[in-house]
Structure formats: structure tokens, C-alpha cells
C-alpha atoms as a PDB file:
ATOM      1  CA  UNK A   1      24.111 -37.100 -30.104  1.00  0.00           C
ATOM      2  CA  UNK A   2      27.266 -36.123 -27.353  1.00  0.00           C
ATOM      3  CA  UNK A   3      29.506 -38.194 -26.125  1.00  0.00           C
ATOM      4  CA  UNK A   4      28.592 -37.698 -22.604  1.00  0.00           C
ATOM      5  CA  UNK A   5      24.489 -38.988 -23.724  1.00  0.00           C
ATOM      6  CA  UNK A   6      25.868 -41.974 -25.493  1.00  0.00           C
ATOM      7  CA  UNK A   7      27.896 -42.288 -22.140  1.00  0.00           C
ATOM      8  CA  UNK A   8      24.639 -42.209 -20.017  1.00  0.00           C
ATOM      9  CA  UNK A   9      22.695 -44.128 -22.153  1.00  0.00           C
ATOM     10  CA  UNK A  10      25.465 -47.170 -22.060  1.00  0.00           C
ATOM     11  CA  UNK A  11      25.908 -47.028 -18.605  1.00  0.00           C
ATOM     12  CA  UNK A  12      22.161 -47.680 -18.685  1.00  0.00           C
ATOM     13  CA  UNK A  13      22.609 -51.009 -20.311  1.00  0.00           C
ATOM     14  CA  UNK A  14      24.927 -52.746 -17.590  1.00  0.00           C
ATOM     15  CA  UNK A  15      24.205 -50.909 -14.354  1.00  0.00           C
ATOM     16  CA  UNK A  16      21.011 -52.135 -12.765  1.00  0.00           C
ATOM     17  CA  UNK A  17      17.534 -49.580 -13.742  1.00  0.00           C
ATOM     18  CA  UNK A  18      18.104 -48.395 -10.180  1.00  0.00           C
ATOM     19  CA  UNK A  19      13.915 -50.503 -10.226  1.00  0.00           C
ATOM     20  CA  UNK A  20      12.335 -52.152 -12.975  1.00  0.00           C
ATOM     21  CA  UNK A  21       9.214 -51.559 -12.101  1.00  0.00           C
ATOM     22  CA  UNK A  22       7.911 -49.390  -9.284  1.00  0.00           C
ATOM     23  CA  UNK A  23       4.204 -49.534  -8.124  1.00  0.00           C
ATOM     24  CA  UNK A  24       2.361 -46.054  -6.515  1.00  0.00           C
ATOM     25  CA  UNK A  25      -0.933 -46.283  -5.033  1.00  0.00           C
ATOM     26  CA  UNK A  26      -2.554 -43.527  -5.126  1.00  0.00           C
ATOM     27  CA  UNK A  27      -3.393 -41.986  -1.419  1.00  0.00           C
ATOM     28  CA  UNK A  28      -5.912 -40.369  -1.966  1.00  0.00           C
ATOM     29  CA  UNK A  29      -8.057 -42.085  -4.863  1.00  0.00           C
ATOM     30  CA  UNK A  30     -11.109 -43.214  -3.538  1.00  0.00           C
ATOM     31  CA  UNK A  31     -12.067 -46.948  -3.632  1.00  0.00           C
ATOM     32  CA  UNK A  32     -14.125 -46.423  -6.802  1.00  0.00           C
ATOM     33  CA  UNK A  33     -11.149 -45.335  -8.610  1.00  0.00           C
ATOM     34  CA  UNK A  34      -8.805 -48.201  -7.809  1.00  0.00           C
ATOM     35  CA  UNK A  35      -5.734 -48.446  -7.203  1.00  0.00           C
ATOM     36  CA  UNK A  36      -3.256 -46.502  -9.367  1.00  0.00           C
ATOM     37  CA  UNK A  37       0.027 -47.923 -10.761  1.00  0.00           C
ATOM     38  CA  UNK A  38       2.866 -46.150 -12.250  1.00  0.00           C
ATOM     39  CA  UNK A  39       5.614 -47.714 -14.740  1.00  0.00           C
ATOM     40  CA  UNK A  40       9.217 -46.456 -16.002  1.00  0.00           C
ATOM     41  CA  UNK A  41       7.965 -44.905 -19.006  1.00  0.00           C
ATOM     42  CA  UNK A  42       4.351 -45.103 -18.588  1.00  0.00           C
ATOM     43  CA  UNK A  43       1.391 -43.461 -17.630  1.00  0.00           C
ATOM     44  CA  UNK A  44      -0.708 -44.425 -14.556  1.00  0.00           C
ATOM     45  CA  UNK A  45      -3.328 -47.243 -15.706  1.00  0.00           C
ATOM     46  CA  UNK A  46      -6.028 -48.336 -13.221  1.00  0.00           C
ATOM     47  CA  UNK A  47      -6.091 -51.436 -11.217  1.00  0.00           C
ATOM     48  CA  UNK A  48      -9.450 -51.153 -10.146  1.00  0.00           C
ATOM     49  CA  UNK A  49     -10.956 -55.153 -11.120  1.00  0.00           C
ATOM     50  CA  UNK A  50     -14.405 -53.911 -11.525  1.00  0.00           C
ATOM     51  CA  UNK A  51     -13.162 -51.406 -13.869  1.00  0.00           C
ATOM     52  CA  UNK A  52     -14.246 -51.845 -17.937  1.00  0.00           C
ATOM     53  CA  UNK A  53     -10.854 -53.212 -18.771  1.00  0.00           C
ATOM     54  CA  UNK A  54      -8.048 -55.066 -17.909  1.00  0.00           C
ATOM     55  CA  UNK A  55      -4.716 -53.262 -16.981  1.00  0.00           C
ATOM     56  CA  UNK A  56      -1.840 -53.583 -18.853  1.00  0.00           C
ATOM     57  CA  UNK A  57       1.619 -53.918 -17.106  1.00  0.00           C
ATOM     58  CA  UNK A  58       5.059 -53.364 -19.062  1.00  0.00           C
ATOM     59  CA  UNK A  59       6.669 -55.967 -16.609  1.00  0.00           C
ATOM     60  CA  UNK A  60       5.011 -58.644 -14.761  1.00  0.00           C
ATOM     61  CA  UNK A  61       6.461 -60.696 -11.588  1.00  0.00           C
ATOM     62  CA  UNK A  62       7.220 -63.568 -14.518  1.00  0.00           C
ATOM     63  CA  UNK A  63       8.452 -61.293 -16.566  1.00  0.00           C
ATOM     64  CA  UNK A  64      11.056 -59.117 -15.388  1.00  0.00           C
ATOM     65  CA  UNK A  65      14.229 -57.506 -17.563  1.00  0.00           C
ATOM     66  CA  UNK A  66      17.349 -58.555 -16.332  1.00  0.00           C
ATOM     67  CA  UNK A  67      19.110 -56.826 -13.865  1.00  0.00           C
ATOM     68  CA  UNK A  68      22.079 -56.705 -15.774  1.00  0.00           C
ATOM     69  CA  UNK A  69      23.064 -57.862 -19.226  1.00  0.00           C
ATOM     70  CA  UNK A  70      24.499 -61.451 -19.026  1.00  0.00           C
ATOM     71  CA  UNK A  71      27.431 -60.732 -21.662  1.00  0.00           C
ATOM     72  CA  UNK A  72      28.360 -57.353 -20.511  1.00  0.00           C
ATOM     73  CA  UNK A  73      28.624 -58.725 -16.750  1.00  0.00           C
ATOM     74  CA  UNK A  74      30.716 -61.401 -17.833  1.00  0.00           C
ATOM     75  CA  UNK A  75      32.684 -59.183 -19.941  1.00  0.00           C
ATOM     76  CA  UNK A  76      33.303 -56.658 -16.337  1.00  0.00           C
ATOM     77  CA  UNK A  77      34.490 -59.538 -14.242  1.00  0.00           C
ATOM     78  CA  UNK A  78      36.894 -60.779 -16.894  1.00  0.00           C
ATOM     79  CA  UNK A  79      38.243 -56.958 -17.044  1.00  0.00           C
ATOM     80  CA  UNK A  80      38.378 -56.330 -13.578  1.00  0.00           C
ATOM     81  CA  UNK A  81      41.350 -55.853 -11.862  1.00  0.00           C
ATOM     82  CA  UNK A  82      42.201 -55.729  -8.377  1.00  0.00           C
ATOM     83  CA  UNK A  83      38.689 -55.989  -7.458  1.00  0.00           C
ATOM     84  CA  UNK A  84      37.948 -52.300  -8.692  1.00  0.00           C
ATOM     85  CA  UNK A  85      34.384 -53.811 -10.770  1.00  0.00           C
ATOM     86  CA  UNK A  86      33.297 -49.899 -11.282  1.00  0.00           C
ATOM     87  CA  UNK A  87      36.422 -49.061 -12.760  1.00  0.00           C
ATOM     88  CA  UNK A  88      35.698 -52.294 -14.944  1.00  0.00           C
ATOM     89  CA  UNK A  89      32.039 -51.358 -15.653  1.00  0.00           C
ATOM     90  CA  UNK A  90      32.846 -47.393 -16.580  1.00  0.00           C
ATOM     91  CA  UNK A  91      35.137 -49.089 -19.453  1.00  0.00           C
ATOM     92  CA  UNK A  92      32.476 -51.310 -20.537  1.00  0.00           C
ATOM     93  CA  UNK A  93      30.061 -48.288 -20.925  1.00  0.00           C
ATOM     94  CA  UNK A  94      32.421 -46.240 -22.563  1.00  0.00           C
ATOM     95  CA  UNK A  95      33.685 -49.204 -24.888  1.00  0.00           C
ATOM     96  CA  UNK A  96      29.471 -49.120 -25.464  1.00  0.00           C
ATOM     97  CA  UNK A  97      29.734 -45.056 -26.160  1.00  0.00           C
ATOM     98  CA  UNK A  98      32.614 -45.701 -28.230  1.00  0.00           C
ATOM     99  CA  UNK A  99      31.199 -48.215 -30.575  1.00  0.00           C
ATOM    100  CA  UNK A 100      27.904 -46.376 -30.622  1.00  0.00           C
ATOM    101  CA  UNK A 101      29.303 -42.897 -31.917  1.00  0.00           C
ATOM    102  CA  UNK A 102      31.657 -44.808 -34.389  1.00  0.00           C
ATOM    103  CA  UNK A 103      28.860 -47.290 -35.687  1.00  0.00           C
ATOM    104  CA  UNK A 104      26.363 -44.749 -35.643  1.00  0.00           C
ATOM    105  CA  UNK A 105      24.227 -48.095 -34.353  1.00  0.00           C
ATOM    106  CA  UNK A 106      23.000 -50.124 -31.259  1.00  0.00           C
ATOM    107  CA  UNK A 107      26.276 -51.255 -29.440  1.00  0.00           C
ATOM    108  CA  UNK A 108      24.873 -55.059 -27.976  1.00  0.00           C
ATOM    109  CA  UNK A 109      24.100 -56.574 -30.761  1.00  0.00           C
ATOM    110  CA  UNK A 110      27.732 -55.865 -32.131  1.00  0.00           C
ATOM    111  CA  UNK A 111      29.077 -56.798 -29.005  1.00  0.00           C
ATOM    112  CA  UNK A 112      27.262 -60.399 -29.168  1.00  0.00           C
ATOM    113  CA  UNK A 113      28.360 -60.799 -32.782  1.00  0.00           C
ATOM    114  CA  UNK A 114      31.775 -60.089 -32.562  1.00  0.00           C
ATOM    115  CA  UNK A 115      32.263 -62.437 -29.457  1.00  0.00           C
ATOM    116  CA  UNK A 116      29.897 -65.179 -31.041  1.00  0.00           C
ATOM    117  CA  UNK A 117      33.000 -64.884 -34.130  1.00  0.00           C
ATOM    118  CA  UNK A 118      35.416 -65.085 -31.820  1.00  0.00           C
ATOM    119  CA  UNK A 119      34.410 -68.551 -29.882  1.00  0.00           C
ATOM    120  CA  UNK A 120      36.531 -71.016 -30.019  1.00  0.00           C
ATOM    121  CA  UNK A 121      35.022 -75.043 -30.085  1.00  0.00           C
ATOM    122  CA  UNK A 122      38.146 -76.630 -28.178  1.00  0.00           C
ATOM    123  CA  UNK A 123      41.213 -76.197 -26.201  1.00  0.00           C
ATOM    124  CA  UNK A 124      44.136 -78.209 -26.402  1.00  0.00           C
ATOM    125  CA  UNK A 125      45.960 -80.062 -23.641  1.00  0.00           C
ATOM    126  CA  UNK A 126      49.441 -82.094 -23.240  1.00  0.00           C
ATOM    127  CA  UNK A 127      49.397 -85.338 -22.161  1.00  0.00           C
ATOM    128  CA  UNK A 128      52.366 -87.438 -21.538  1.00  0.00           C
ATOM    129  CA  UNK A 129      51.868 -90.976 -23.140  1.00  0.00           C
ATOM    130  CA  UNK A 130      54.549 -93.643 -24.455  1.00  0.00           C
ATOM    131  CA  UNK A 131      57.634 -91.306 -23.417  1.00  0.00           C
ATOM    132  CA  UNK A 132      55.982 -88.611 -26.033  1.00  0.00           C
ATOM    133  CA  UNK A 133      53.758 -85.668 -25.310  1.00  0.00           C
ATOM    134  CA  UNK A 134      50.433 -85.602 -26.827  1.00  0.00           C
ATOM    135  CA  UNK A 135      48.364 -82.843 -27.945  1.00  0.00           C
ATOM    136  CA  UNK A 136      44.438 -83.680 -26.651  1.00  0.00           C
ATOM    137  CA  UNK A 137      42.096 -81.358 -28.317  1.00  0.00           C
ATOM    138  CA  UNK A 138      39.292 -80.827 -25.871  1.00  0.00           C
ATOM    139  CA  UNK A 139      35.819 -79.414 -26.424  1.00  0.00           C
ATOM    140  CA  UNK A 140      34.587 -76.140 -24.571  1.00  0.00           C
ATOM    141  CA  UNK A 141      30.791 -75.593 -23.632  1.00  0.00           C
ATOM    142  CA  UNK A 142      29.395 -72.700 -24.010  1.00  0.00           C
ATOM    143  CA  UNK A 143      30.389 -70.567 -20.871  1.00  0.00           C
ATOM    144  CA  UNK A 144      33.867 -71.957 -21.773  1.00  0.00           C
ATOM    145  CA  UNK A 145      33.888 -70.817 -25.371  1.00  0.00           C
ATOM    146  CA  UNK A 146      32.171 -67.156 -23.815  1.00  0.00           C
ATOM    147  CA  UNK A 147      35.546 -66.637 -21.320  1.00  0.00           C
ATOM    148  CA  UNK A 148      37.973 -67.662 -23.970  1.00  0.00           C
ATOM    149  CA  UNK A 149      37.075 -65.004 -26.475  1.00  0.00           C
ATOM    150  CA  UNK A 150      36.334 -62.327 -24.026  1.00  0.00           C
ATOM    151  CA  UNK A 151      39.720 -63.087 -22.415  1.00  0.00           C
ATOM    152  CA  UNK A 152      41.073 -62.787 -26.149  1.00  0.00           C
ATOM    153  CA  UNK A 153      39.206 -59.583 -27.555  1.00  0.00           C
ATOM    154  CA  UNK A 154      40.723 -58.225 -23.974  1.00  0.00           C
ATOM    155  CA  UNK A 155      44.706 -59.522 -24.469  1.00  0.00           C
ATOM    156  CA  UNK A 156      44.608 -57.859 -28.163  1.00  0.00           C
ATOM    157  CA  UNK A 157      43.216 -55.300 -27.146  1.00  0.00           C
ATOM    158  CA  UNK A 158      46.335 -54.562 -25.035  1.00  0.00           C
ATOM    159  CA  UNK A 159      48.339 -54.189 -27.818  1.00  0.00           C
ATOM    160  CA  UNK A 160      46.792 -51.708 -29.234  1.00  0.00           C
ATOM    161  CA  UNK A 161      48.390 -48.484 -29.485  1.00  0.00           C
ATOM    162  CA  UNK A 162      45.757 -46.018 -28.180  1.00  0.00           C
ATOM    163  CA  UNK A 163      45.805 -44.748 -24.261  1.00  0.00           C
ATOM    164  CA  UNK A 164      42.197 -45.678 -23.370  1.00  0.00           C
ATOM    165  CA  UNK A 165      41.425 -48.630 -22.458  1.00  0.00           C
ATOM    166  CA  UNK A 166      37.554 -48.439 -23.632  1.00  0.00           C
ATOM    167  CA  UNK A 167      38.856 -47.293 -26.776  1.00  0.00           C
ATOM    168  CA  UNK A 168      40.891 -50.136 -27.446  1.00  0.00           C
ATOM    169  CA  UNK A 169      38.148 -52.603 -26.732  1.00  0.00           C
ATOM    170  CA  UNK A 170      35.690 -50.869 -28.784  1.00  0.00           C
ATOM    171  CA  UNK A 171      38.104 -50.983 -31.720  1.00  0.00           C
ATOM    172  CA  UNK A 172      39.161 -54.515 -31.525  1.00  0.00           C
ATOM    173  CA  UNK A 173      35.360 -55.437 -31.293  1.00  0.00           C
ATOM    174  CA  UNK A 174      34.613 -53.528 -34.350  1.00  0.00           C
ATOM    175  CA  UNK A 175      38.302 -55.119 -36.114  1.00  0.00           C
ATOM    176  CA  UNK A 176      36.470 -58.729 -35.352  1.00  0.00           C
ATOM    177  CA  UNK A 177      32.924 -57.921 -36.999  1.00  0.00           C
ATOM    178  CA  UNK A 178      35.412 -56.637 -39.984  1.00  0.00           C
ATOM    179  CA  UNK A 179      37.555 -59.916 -40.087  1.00  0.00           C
ATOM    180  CA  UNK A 180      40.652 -58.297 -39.173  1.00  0.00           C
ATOM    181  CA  UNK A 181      41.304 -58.581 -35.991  1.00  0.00           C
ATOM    182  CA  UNK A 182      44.118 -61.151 -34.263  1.00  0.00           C
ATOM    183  CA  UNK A 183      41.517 -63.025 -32.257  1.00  0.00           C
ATOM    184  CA  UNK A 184      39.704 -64.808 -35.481  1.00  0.00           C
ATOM    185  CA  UNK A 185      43.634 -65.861 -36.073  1.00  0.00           C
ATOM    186  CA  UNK A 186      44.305 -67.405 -33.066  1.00  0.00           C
ATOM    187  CA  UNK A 187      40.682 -68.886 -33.081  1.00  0.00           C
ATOM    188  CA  UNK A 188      41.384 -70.260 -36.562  1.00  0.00           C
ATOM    189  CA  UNK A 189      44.872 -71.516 -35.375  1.00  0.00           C
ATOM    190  CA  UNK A 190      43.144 -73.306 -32.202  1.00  0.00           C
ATOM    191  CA  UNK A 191      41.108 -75.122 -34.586  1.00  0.00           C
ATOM    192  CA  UNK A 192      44.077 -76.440 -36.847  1.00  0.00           C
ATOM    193  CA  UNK A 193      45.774 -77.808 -33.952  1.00  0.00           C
ATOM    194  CA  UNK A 194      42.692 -79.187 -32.892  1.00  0.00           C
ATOM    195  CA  UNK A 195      41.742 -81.003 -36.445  1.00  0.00           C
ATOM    196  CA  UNK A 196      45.463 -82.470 -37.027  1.00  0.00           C
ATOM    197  CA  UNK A 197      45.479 -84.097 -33.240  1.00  0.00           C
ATOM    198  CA  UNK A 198      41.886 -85.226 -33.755  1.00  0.00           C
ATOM    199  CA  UNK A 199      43.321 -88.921 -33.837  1.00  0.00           C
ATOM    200  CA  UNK A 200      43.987 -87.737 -29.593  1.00  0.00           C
ATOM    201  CA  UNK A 201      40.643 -87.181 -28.833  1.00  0.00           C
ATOM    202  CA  UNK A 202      40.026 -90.600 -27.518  1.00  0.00           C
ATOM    203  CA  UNK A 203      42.814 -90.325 -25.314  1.00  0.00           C
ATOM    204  CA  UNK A 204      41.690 -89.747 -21.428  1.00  0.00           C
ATOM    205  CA  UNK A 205      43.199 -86.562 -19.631  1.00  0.00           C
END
């Protein structure tokens, strides 16, 4: 497969289907044949309710893909710079093109593993108490933990070496799922500090 499909077909994956579904009736179909209705990826089915059988939709109104991948749009706004977000998505897709010609396998998923390994549980915070400072080892939700390793895989990914940028975050991604990468460190390091100030969780910020 090229480069410039695996391109296309990340691109795909964060940019918005253009429509998720798209309904056609059909002109000039008389009023025995029904309405007809056209899918991405389908062939027309008939709507006609007196019809033999029911129709069968890909999408319903309930039921709709997402217009964008949660993770991925998260991941754009936290590369963004400047407010250029399609600079920031065309590095996300090629990160995606990257991975996929190097893994030989379904980008996502290894995006969603790596930064699931990469998660931190808390953040620490100084607070002044008894003419000492105190290190207060505060627990992040979910969003919270999200940011913090995205911001991470992004800030070690700058000190990489290569020229492109998508390159760089597609290899750092990859360095994670292989346990090698500086961002498991620093997540391992946040948890030390956190477990030898656990006597200052009780104290209020």
C-alpha cells in the first residue's frame, strides 16, 4: 500500500466523512416502489412499508459514528499551535500513515494503547505548611490523566532527532507500546513522588 493511500485513508479517521449518512429518494420511482435510500458503502434498499421486508440502515438517527475520533481530536488541539488546527490535524494523519506503514497494522488502537500506558493517576502540588513546603499528591480524572500523557508523548517527542514532526510522534508512540520510551519514566517517577508524600494527601490545597 503507498504512502500517499495510507495518507488518505488516515486523514479519513479524524476529518469529518464529509456525511455519515446521506438519504436519495428516488424521483422518479413510482409510489409502488417506495422510496429509495442510498448509504456510504451500500446499495439502495427500499423503504417502501408495505414492502415484504424491513429495510436495513447502516446508521440510524440513534446511532450515528462520531464525527470525529474523541482521542485524535484531543490529541490536534493539544498539538496545535498558533491556532493553525489543519496544520495540527495533517500531522495527526500522517503520524496515523506513519505508524500504519511501520506496524503494518490499524493505527487507533495503538494510539489508545500507548496513551492508556502513558496515564498518569496524580499530580503533585506544593503547599506551604509549618514554615516547610509540602509535596500534595493529587489525583487526576480521566480527561486529566488523557492531557497529561498526550502533552508528554508530544514534549518527547521534541527531542527526537528526526525533521518531521509526524514522524517523531509516530515513533515515540510506537517507543511507549515497546516500554522504551521517556514518558513511562516520568509516569513511573510521578508515581514515586506520589507514594512517598502519600502521608500529604489529607492535607487541603
Amino acid at each position: 500500500m503507498s504512502s500517499s493511500v495510507l495518507t488518505s485513508v488516515a486523514r479519513n479517521s479524524i476529518r469529518s466523512f464529509g456525511a455519515y449518512y446521506s438519504t436519495q429518494a428516488d424521483q422518479k420511482a413510482s409510489s409502488t416502489d417506495g422510496a429509495r435510500v442510498i448509504l456510504p458503502g451500500s446499495t439502495a434498499v427500499s423503504a417502501d412499508p408495505l414492502g415484504g421486508s424491513s429495510p436495513t440502515y447502516i446508521y440510524s438517527p440513534k446511532a450515528l459514528p462520531p464525527r470525529q475520533d474523541p482521542l485524535l481530536h484531543f490529541f490536534v488541539n493539544l498539538l496545535m499551535r498558533d491556532g493553525k488546527k489543519a496544520s495540527a490535524e495533517r500531522y495527526i494523519a500522517d503520524m496515523l500513515a506513519e505508524m500504519a506503514k511501520l506496524t503494518n497494522a490499524d493505527p487507533l488502537p495503538l494510539v489508545y494503547e500507548a496513551v492508556e500506558l502513558a496515564k498518569p493517576l496524580l499530580r503533585m502540588q506544593s503547599r506551604k505548611q509549618g514554615g516547610k513546603s509540602l509535596q500534595v499528591p493529587i489525583p487526576l480524572n480521566s480527561r486529566q490523566s488523557t492531557r497529561r500523557a498526550l502533552k508528554w508523548i508530544i514534549q518527547a517527542s521534541d527531542r527526537r532527532s528526526d525533521r518531521s514532526i509526524s514522524r517523531r510522534l509516530a515513533v515515540e508512540v510506537l517507543a511507549i507500546l515497546e516500554g522504551n520510551s521517556s514518558v513511562l519514566s516520568r509516569r513511573d517517577e510521578q508515581h514515586k513522588i506520589g507514594t512517598n508524600n502519600r502521608a500529604n494527601a489529607s492535607v487541603r490545597i
